[in-house]
Protein backbone atom coordinates (compact mmCIF):
# COMPACT_ATOMS: atom_id res chain seq x y z
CA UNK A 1 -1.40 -1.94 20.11
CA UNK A 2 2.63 -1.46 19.49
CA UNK A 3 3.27 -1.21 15.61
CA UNK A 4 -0.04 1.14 14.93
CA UNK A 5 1.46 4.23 14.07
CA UNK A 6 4.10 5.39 11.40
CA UNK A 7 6.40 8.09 10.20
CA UNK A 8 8.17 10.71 12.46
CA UNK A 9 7.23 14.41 11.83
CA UNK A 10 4.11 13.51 9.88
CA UNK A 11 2.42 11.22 11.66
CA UNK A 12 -0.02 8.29 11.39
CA UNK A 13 -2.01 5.77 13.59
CA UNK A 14 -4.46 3.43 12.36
CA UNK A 15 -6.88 1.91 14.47
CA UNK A 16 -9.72 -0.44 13.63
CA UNK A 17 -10.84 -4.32 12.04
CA UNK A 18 -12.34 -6.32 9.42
CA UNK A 19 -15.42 -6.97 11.14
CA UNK A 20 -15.38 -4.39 13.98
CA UNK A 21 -17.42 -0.79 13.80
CA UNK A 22 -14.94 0.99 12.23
CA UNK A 23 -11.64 1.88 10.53
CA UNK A 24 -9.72 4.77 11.03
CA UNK A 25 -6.41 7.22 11.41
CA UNK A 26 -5.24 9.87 13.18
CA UNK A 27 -2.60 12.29 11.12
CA UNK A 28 -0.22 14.31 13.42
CA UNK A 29 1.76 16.44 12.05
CA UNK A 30 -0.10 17.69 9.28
CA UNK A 31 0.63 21.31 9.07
CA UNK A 32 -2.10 24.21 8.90
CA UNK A 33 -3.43 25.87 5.70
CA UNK A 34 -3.02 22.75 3.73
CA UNK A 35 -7.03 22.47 1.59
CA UNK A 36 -8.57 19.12 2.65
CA UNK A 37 -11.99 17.85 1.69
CA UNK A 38 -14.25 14.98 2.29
CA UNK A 39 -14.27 14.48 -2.00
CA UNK A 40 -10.33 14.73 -2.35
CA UNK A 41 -10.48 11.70 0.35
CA UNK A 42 -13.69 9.96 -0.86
CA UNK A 43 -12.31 10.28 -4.14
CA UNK A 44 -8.98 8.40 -3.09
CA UNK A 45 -11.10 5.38 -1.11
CA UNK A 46 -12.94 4.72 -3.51
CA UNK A 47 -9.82 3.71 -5.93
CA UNK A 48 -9.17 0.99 -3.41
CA UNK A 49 -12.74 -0.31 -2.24
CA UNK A 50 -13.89 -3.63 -3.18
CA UNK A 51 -16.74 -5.30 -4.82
CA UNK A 52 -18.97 -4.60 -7.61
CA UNK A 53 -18.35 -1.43 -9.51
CA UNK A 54 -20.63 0.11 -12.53
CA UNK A 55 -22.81 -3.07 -12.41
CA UNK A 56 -19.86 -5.34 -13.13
CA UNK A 57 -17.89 -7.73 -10.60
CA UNK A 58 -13.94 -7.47 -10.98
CA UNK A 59 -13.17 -11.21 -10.82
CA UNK A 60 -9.29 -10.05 -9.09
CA UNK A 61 -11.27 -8.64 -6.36
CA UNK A 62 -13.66 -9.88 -3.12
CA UNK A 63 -17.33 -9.10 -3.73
CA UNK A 64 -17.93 -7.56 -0.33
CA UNK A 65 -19.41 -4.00 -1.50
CA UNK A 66 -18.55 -1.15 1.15
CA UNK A 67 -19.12 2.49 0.52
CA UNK A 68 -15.87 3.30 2.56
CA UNK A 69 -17.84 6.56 3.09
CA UNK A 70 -14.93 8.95 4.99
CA UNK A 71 -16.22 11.00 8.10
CA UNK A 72 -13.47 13.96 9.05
CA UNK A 73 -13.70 13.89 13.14
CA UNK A 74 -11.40 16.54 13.88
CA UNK A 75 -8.43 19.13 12.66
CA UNK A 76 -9.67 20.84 9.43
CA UNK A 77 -12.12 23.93 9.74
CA UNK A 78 -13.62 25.88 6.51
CA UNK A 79 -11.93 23.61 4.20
CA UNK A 80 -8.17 23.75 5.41
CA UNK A 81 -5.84 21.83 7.90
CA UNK A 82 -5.84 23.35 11.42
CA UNK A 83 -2.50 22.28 12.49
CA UNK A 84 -4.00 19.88 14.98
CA UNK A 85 -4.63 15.95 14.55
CA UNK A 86 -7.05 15.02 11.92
CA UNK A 87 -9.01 12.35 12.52
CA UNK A 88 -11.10 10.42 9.16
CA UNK A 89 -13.59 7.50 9.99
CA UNK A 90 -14.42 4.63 8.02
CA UNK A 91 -17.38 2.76 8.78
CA UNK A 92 -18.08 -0.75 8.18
CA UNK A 93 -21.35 -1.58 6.94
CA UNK A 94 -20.92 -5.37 4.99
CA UNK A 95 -19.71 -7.55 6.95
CA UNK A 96 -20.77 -11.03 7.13
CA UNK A 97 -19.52 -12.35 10.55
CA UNK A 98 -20.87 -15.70 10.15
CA UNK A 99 -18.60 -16.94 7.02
CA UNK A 100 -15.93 -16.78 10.01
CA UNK A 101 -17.42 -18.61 12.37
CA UNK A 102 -15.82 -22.18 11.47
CA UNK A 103 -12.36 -19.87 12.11
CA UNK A 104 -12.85 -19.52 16.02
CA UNK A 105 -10.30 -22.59 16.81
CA UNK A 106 -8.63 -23.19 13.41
CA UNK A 107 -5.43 -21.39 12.05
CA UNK A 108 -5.57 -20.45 8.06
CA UNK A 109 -2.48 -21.33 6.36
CA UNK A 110 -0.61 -18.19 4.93
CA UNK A 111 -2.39 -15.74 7.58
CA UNK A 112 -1.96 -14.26 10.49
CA UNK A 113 -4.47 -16.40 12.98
CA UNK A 114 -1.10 -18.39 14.38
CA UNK A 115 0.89 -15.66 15.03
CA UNK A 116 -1.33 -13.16 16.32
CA UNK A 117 -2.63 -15.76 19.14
CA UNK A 118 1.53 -16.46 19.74
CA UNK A 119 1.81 -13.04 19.90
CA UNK A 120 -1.16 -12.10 21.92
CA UNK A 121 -3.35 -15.22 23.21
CA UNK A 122 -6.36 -14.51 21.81
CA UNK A 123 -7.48 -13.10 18.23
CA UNK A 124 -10.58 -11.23 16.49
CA UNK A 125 -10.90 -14.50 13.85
CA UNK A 126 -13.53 -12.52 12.05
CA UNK A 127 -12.09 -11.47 8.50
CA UNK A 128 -8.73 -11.80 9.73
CA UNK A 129 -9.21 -8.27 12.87
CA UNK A 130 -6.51 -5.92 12.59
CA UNK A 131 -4.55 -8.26 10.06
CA UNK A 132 -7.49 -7.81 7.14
CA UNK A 133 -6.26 -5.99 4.32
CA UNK A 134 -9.29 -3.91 5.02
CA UNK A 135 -6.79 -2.09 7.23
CA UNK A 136 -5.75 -0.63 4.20
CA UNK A 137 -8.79 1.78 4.29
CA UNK A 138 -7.26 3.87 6.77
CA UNK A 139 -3.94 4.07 5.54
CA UNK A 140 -5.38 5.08 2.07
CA UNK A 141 -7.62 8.08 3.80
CA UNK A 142 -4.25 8.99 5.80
CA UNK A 143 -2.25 8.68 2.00
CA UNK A 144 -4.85 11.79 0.64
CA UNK A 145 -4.51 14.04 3.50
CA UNK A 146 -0.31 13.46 2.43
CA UNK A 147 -0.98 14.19 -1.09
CA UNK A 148 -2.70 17.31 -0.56
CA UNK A 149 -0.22 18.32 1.34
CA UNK A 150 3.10 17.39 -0.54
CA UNK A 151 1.27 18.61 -3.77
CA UNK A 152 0.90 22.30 -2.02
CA UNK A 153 4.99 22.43 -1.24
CA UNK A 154 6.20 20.47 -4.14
CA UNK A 155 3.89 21.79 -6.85
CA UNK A 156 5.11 19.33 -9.82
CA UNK A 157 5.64 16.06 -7.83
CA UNK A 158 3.90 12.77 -9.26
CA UNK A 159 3.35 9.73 -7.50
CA UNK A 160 2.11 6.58 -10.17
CA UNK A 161 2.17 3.16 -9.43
CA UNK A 162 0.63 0.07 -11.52
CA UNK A 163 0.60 -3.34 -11.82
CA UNK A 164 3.61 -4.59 -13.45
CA UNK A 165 3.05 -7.99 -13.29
CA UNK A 166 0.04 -10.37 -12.14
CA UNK A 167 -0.87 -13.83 -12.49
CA UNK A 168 2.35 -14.38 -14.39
CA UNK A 169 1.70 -11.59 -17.25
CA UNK A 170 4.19 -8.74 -17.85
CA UNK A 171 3.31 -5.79 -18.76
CA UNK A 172 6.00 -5.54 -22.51
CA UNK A 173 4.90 -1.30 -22.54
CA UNK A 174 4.45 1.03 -19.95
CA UNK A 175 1.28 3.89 -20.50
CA UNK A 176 0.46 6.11 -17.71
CA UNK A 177 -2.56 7.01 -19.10
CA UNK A 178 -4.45 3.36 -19.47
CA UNK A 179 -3.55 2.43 -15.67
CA UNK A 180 -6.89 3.52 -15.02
CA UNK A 181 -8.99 1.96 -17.78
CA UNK A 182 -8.20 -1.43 -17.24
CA UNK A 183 -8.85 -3.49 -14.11
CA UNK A 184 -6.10 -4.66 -12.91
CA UNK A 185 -4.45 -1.25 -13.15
CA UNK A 186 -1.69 -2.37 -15.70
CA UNK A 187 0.46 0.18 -18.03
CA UNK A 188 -0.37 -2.22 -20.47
CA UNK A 189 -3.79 -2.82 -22.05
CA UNK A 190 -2.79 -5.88 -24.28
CA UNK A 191 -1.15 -7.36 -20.96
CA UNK A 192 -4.09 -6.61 -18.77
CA UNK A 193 -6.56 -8.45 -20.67
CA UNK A 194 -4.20 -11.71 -20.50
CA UNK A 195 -3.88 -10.79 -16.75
CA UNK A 196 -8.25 -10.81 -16.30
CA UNK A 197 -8.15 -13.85 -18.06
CA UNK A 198 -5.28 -15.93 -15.79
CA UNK A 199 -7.29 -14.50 -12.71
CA UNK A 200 -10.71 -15.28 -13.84
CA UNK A 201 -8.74 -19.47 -14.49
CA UNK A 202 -7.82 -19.01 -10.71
CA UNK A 203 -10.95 -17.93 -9.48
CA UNK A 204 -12.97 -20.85 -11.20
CA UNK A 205 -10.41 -23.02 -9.35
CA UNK A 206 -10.98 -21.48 -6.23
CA UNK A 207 -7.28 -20.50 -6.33
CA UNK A 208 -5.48 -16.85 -6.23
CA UNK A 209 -2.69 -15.32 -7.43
CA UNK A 210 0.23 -12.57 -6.72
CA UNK A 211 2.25 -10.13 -8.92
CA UNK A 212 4.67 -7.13 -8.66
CA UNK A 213 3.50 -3.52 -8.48
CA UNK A 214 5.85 -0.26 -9.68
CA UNK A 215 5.88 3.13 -8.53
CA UNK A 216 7.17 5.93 -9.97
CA UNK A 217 7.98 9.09 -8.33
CA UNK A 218 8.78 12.72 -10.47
CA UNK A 219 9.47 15.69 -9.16
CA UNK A 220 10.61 15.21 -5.89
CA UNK A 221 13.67 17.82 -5.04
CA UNK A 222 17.32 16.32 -3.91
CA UNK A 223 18.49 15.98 -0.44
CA UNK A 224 15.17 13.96 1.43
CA UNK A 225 16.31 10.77 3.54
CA UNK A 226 18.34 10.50 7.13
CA UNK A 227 21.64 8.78 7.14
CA UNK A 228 22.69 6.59 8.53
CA UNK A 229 19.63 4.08 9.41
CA UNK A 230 16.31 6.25 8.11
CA UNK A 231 17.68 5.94 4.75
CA UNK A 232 14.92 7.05 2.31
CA UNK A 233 15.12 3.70 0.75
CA UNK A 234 15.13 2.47 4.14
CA UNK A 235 11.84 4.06 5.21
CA UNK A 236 10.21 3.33 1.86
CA UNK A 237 10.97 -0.22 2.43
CA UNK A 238 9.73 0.04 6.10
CA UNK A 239 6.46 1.55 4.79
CA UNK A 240 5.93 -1.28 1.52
CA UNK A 241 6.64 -3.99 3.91
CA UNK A 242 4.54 -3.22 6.73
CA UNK A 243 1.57 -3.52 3.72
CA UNK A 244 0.41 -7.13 4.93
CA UNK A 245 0.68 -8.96 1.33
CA UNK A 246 3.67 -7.30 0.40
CA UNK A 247 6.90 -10.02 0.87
CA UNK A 248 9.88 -8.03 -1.07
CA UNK A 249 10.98 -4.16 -2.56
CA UNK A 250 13.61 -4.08 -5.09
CA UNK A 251 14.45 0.03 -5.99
CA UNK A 252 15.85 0.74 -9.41
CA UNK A 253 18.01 -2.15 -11.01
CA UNK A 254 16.80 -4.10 -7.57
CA UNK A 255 18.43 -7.60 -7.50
CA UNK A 256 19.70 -7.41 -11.33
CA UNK A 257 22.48 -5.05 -10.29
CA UNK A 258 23.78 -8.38 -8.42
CA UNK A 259 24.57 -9.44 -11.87
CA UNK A 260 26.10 -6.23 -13.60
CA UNK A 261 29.19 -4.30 -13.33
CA UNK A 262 30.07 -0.84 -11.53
CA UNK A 263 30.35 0.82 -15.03
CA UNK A 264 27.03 -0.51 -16.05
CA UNK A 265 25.36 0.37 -12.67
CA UNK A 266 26.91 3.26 -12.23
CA UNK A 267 24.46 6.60 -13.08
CA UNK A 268 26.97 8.65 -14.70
CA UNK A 269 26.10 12.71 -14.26
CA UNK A 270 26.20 15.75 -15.95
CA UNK A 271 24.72 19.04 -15.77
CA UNK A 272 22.01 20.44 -17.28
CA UNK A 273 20.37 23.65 -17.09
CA UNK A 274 22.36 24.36 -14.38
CA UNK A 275 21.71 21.16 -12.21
CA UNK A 276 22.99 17.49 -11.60
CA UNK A 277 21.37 15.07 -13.81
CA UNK A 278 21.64 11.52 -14.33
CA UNK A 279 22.22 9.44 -18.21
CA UNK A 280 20.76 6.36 -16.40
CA UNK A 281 19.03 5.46 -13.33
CA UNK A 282 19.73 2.05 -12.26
CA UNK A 283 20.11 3.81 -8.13
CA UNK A 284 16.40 4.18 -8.54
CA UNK A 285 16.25 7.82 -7.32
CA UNK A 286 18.42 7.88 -4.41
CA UNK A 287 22.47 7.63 -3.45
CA UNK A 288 23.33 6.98 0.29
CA UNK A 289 20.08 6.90 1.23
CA UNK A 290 19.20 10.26 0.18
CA UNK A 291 16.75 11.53 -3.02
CA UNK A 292 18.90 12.93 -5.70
CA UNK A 293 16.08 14.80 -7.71
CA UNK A 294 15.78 11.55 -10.18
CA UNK A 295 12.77 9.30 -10.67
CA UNK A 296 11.96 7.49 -7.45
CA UNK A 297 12.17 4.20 -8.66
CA UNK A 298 10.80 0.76 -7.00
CA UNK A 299 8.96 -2.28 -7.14
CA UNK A 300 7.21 -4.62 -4.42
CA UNK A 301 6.31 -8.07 -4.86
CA UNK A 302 2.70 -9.12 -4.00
CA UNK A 303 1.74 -12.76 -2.57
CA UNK A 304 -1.02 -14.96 -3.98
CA UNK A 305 -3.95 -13.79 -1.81
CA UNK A 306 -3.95 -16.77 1.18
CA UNK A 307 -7.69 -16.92 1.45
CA UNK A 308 -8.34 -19.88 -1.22
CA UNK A 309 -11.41 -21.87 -1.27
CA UNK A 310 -9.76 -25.42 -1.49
CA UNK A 311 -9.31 -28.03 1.19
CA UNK A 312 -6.38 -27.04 3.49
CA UNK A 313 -3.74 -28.91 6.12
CA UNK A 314 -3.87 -26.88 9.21
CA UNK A 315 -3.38 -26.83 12.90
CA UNK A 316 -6.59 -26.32 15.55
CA UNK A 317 -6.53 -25.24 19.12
CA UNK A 318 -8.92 -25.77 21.93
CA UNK A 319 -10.21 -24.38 24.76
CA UNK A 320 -7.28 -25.56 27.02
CA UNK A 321 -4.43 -24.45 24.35
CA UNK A 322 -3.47 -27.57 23.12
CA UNK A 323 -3.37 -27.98 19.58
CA UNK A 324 -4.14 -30.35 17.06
CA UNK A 325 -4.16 -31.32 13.26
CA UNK A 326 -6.98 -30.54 11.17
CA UNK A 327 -8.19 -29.45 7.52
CA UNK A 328 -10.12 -26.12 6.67
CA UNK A 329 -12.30 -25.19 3.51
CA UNK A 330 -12.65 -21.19 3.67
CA UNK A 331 -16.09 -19.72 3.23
CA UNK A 332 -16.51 -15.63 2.80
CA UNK A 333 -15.65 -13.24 -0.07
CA UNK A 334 -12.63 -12.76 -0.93
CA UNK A 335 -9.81 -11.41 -3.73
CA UNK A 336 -8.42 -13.42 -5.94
CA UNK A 337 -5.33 -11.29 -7.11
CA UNK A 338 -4.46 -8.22 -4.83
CA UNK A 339 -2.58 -6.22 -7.12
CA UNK A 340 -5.54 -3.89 -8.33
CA UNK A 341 -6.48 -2.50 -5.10
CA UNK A 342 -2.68 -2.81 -3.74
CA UNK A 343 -2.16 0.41 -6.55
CA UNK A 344 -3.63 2.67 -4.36
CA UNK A 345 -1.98 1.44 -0.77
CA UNK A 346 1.41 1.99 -2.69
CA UNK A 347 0.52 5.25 -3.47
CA UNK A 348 -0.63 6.44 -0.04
CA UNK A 349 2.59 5.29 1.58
CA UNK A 350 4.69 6.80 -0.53
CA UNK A 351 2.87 9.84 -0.47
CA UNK A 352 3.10 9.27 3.75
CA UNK A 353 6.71 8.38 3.07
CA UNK A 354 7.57 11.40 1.27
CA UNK A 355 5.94 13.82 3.57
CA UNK A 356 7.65 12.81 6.39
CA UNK A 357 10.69 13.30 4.88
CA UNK A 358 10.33 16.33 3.23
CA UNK A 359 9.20 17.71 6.78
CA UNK A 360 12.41 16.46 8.59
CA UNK A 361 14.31 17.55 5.99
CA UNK A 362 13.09 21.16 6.10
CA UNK A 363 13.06 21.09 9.98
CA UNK A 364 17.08 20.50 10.32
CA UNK A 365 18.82 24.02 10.96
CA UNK A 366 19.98 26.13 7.50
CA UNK A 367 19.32 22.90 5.72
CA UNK A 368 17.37 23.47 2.33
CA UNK A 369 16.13 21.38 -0.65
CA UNK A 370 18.82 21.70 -3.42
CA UNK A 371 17.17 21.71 -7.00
């Protein structure tokens, strides 16, 4: 369908539902040379998979257990890109069809079932199709094949992003380094523990809960983003927006610089070892619209996951389109706070963001990346 595939140079589509045989992606645009492996993907996946991990059941998360085991279809030979589309399969092996089957004529508030039949007059109502956050598989596969290749042209880049906020907790410290041991991936062990508690109160209540995620680019070069209306803001936003639970993106100061002053806002400059450098960064990373060789700076606010296991006003249709008013009490397994496996999606789109710009960027006549 329209709306599948993404970015301009470096290319994505994403094909593939909840409940269907498979996920997957196609990545055009990927240039030859780059090394690609099944583990360097695998390894990604399994960051975002659900379910139970080392014998213990993250209460933010759904406890449908998938191996996300990546397949490469096409477009790498003896360990390296080819220059032609590669093609990664996901295949979905836990799916329990029958928790949707009281979902055939009724639409779940907060989801997709209403507009999709608006938009399209019929619907896949099992796990939510092509609007499952299970979609996020393919994307995440596409995010690797990105990395490896960004990594191999901008050697010291970094792409980090962490929950910031969940459940309403706030992370008071940012550590890089405990994202990874705690899980809801906060920068902020003390925080995180408050976080699993909130969640596990929802979950017992057969509620859910949202937060805000952070990302944190370093070490991308100057002079990436297309002005006037493929702003690199612009297409960041584009890409954090078309994630299905994400509802806003604020990039450095975000909304607070509604409240300040040009002199505070402004990120006054001076040069250091022989290049421009910033004393603040309130801009987040990039002026006009374009990187300039600062942090990459933004956060997205998450939505309370809409699948909740309490008693619900809805609307029904029938056979002959007409609709009518009805309650719903969702069955299945499902998250109770995204933000933990959101980490991950963030990171693979700005990892697909970034490519495709660097690639445009390099592709304009006697342009260059200035350091």
């Amino acid at each position: 369908m329209a709306g599948s595939s993404f970015g301009t140079l470096f290319k994505i589509t994403t094909f593939g539902e909840s409940h269907g045989a498979a996920l997957g992606v196609i990545v055009d645009g990927c240039p030859a040379g780059i090394p690609l492996s099944t583990d360097v993907v695998q390894a990604a996946l399994n960051r975002r998979r659900p379910g139970v991990q080392d014998g213990v059941l993250n209460a933010a998360v759904t406890a449908r257990t998938e191996p996300d085991t990546v397949e490469f279809l096409s477009g790498v030979f003896d360990g390296v890109t080819t220059g032609t589309p590669v093609a990664l399969l996901v295949r979905n092996t836990s799916q329990i069809s029958k928790d949707y089957d009281n979902l055939k004529s009724m639409f779940r508030p907060g989801h997709a079932d209403m507009t999709y039949t608006a938009k399209f007059g019929v619907r896949d109502y099992r796990g939510g199709g092509r609007a499952s956050g299970r979609e996020t598989a393919a994307r995440v596969a596409a995010g690797a094949v990105a990395r490896c290749f960004l990594e191999r042209v901008v050697p010291d880049i970094t792409v980090t992003a962490f929950t910031l906020k969940a459940a309403g907790v706030s992370c008071a410290s940012v550590d890089f380094s405990v994202i990874e041991q705690n899980a809801m991936r906060a920068a902020d062990l003390h925080a995180a523990e408050e976080m699993m508690r909130r969640v596990e109160e929802f979950r017992r209540q057969g509620d859910s809960c949202g937060g805000i995620i952070e990302c944190r680019v370093s070490g991308f070069p100057a002079g990436a983003g297309e002005p006037v209306f493929d702003k690199l803001d612009a297409e960041l936003a584009k890409a954090m927006l078309s994630v299905g639970a994400v509802k806003g993106i604020e990039f450095g100061a975000g909304f607070a610089a509604a409240d300040g002053t040009g002199s505070a806002m402004n990120d006054q400059m001076f040069v250091q070892n022989g290049t421009c450098a910033f004393r603040t960064n309130n801009a987040g990373g990039i002026l006009g619209g374009i990187s300039n060789g600062d942090d990459i700076i933004f956060r997205v606010a998450v939505k309370p996951v809409p699948s909740i296991f309490k008693p619900q006003e809805t609307v029904g249709i029938d056979s002959s389109g007409s609709l009518h008013a009805g309650s719903i009490e969702i069955a299945g397994r499902h998250d109770v706070c995204l933000c933990p496996r959101i980490v991950p999606v963030i990171e693979a789109m700005t990892w697909l963001t970034l490519s495709d710009m660097y690639l445009r960027q390099t592709a304009q006549a006697g342009s260059k990346f200035r350091q």
